[in-house]
C-alpha atoms as a PDB file:
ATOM      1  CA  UNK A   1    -146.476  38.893  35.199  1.00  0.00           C
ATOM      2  CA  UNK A   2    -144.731  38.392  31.771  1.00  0.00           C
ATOM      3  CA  UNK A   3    -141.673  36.862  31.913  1.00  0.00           C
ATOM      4  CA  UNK A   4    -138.728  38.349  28.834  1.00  0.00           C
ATOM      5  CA  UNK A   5    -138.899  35.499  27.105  1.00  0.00           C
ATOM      6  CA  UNK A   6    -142.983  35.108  26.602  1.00  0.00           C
ATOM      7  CA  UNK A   7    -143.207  38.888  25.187  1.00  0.00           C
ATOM      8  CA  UNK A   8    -139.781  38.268  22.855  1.00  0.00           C
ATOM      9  CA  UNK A   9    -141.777  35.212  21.667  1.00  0.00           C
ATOM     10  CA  UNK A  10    -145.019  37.249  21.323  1.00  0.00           C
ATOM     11  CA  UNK A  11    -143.076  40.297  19.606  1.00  0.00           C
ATOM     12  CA  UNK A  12    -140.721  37.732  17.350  1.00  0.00           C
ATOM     13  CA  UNK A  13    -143.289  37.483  14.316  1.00  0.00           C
ATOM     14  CA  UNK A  14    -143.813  41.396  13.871  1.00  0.00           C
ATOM     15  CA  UNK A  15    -140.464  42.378  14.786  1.00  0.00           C
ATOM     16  CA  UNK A  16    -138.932  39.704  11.948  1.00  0.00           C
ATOM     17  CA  UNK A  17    -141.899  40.842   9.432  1.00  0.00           C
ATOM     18  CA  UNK A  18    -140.833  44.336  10.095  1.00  0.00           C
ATOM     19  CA  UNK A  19    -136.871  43.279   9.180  1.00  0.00           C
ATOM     20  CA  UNK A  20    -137.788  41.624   6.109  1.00  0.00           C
ATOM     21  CA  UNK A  21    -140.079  44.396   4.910  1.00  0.00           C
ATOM     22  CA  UNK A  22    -137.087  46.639   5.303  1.00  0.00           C
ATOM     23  CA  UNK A  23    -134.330  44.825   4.021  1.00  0.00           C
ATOM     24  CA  UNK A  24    -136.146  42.727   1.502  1.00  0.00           C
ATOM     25  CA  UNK A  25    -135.637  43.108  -2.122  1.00  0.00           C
ATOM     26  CA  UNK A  26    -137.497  42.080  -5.143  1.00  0.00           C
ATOM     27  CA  UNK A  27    -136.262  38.563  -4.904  1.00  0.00           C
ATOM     28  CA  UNK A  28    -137.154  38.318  -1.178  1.00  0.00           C
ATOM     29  CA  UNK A  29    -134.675  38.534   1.971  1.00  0.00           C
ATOM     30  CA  UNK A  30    -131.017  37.040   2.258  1.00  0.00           C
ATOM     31  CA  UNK A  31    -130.264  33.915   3.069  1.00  0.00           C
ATOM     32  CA  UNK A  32    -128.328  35.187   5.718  1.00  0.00           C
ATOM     33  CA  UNK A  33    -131.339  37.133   7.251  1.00  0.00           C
ATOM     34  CA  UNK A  34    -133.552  34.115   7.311  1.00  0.00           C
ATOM     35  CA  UNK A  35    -130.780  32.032   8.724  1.00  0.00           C
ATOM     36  CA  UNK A  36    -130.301  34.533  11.825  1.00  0.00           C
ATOM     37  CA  UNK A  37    -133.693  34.557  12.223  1.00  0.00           C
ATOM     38  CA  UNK A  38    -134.114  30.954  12.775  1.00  0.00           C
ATOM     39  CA  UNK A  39    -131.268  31.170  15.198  1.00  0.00           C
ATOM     40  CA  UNK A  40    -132.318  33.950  17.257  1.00  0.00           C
ATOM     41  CA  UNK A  41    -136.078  32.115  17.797  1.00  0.00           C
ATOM     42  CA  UNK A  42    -134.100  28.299  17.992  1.00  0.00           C
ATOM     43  CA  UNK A  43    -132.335  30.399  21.220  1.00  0.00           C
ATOM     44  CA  UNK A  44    -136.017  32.056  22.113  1.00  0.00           C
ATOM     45  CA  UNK A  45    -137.455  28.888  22.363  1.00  0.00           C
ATOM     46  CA  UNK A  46    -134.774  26.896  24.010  1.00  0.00           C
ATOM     47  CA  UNK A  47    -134.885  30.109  26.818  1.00  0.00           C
ATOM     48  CA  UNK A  48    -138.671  29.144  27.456  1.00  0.00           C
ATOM     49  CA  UNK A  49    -138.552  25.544  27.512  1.00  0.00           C
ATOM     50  CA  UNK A  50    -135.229  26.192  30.269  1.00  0.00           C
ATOM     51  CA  UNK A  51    -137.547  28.930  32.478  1.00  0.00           C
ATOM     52  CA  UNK A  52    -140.773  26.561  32.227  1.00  0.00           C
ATOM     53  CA  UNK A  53    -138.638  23.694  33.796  1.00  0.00           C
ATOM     54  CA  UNK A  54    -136.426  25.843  36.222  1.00  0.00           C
ATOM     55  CA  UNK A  55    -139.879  27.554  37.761  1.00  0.00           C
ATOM     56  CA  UNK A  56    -142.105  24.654  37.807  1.00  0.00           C
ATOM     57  CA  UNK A  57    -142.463  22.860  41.278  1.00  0.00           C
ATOM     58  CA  UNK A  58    -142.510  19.320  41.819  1.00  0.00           C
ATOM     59  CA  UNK A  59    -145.791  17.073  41.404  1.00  0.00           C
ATOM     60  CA  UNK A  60    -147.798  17.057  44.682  1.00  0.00           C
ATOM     61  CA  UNK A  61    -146.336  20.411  46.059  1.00  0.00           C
ATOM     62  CA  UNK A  62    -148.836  23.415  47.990  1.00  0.00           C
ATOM     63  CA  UNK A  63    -147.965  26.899  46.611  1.00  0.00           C
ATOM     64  CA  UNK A  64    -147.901  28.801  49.877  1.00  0.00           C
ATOM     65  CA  UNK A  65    -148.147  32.335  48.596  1.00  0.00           C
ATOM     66  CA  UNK A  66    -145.674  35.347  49.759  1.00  0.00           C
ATOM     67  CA  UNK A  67    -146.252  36.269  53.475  1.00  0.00           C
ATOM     68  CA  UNK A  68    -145.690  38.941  55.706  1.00  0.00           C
ATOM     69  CA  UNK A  69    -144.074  38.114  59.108  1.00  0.00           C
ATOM     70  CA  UNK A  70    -143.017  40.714  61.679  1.00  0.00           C
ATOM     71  CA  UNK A  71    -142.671  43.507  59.433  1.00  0.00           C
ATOM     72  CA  UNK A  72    -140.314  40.853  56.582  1.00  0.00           C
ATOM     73  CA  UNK A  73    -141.741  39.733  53.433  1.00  0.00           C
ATOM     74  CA  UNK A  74    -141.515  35.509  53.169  1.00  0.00           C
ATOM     75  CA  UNK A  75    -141.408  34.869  49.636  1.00  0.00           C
ATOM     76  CA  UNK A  76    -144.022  32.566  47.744  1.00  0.00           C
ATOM     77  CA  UNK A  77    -142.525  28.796  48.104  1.00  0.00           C
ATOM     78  CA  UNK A  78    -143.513  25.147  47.608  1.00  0.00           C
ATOM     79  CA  UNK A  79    -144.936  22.924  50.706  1.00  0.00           C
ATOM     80  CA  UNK A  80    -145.567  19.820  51.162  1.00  0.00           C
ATOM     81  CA  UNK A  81    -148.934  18.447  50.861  1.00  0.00           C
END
């Protein structure tokens, strides 16, 4: 499943081509355009380095996949080895 932040990174490039092309003049876009830009994928990228180390589990962990237990769904979860 994607996760938000993996398709805004995979949509940032055509989406920010697709704002220069329309606000661009002859002498290329604003300052101010290019400087929002380089915020907005400095926040992108700081997003998927947080999610990358709040999902990961711990070095020499099981994944013990999601369960179902008189009639309740266990969620997927880390084990011991």
């Amino acid at each position: 499943m994607l996760r938000f932040v993996e398709l805004a990174l995979f949509l940032a490039p055509f989406l920010l081509f697709a704002a220069w092309r329309i606000t661009a003049t002859a002498t290329g876009p604003s300052p101010r355009a290019v400087a929002a830009s380089l915020i907005v994928l400095g926040l992108l990228f700081a997003a998927l380095l947080w999610f990358q180390r709040e999902g990961a589990l711990p070095p020499g962990t099981t994944y013990v996949p999601p369960t179902l237990h008189d009639g309740r769904i266990i969620p997927g979860h880390g084990a011991p080895p």
